[in-house]
C-alpha atoms as a PDB file:
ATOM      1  CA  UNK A   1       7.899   9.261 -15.768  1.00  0.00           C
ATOM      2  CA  UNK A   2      10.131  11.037 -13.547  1.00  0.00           C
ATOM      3  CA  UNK A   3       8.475  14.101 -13.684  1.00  0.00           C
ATOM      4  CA  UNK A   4       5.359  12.030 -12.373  1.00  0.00           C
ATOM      5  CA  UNK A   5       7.377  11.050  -9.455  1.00  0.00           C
ATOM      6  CA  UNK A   6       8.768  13.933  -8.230  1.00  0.00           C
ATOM      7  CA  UNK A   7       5.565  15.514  -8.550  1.00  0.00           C
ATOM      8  CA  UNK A   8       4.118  12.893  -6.196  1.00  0.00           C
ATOM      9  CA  UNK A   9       6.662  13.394  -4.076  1.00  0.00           C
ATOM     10  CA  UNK A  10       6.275  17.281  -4.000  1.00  0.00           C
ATOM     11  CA  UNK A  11       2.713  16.512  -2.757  1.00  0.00           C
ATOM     12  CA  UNK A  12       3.348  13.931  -0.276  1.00  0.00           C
ATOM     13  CA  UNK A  13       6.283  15.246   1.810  1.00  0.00           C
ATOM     14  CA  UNK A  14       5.541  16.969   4.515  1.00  0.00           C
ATOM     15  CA  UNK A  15       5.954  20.951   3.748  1.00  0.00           C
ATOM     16  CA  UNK A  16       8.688  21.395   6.850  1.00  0.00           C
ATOM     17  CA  UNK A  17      10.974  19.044   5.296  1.00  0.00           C
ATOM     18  CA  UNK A  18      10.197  19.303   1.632  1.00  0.00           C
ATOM     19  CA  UNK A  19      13.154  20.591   0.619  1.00  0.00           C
ATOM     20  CA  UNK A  20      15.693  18.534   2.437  1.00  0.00           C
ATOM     21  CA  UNK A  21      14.101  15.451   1.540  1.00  0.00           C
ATOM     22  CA  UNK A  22      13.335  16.189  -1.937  1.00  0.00           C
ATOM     23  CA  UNK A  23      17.077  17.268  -2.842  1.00  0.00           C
ATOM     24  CA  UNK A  24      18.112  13.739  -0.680  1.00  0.00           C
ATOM     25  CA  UNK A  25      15.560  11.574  -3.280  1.00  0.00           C
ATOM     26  CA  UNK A  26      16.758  13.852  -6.507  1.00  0.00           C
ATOM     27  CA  UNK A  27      20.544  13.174  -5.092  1.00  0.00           C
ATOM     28  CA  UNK A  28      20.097   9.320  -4.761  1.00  0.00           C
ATOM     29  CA  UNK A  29      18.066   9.067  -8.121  1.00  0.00           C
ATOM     30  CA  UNK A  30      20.543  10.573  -9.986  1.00  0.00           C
ATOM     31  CA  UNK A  31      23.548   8.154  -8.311  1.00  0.00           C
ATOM     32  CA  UNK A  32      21.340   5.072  -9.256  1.00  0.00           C
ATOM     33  CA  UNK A  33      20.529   6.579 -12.794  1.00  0.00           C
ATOM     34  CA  UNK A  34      24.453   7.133 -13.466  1.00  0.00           C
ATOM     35  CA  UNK A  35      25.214   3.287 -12.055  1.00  0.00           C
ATOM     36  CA  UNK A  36      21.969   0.815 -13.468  1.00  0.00           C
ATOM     37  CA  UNK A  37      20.671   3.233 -15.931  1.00  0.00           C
ATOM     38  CA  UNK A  38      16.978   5.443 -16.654  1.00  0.00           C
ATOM     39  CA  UNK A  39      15.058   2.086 -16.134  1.00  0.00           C
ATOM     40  CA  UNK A  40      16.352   0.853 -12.670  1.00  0.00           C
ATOM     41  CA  UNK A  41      16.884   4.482 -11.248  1.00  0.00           C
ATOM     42  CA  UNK A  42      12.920   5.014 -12.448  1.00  0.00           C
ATOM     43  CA  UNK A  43      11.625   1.702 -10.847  1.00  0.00           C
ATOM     44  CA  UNK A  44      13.865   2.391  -7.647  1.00  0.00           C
ATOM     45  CA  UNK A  45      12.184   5.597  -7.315  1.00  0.00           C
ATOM     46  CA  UNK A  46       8.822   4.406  -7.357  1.00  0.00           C
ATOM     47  CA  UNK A  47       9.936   1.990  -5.470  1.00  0.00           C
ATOM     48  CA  UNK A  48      10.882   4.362  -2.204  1.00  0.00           C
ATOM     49  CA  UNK A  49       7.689   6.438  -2.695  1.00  0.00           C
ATOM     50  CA  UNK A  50       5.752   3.672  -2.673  1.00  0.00           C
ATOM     51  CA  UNK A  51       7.394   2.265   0.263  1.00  0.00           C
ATOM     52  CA  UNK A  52       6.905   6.064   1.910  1.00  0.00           C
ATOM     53  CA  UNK A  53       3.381   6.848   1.306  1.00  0.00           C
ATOM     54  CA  UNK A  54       1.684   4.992   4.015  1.00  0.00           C
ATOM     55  CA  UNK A  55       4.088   6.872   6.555  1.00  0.00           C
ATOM     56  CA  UNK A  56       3.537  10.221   5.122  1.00  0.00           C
ATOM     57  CA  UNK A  57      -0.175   9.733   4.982  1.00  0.00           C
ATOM     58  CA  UNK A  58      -0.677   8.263   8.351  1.00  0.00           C
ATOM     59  CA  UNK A  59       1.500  11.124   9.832  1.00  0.00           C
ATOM     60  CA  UNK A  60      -0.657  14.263   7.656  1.00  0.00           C
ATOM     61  CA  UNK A  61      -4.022  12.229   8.888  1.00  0.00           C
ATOM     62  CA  UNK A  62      -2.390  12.170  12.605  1.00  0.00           C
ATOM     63  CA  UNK A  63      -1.566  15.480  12.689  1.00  0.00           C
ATOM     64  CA  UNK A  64      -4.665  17.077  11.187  1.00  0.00           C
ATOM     65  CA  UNK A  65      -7.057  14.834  13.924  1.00  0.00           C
ATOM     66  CA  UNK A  66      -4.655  16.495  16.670  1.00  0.00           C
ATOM     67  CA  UNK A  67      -4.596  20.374  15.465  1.00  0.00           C
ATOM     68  CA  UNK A  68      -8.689  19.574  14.552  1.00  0.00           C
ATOM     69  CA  UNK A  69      -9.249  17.793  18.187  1.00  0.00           C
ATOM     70  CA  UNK A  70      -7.320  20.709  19.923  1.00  0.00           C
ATOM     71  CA  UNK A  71      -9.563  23.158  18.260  1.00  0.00           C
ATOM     72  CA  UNK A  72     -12.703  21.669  19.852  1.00  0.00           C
END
């Protein structure tokens, strides 16, 4: 299950900050995993990506209209 969600999140971050804010999600994961356990730190995972994904979607569909409008 985890591997599931970092796997969504490798797809979903934006590439400029990938690594930043994939170490920051694997740091905070971890932290809740050693405090409330595997189920918690799994549901509070899930949890922040959903919560992200209709910020990191509206800002790859914003971006690609803008580079695809400045090409015409």
């Amino acid at each position: 299950m985890k591997a599931t969600a970092f796997f969504v999140l490798k797809h979903v971050l934006p590439s400029h900050d990938w690594e930043n804010l994939f170490n920051n999600f694997e740091i905070l994961y971890e932290a809740e995993l050693q405090q409330k356990g595997n189920f918690h730190a799994q549901l509070w995972l899930w949890g922040q990506i959903l919560k992200s994904l209709p910020g990191f979607i509206s800002a790859i569909i914003y971006w690609r209209y803008t580079m695809f409008k400045n090409y015409l």
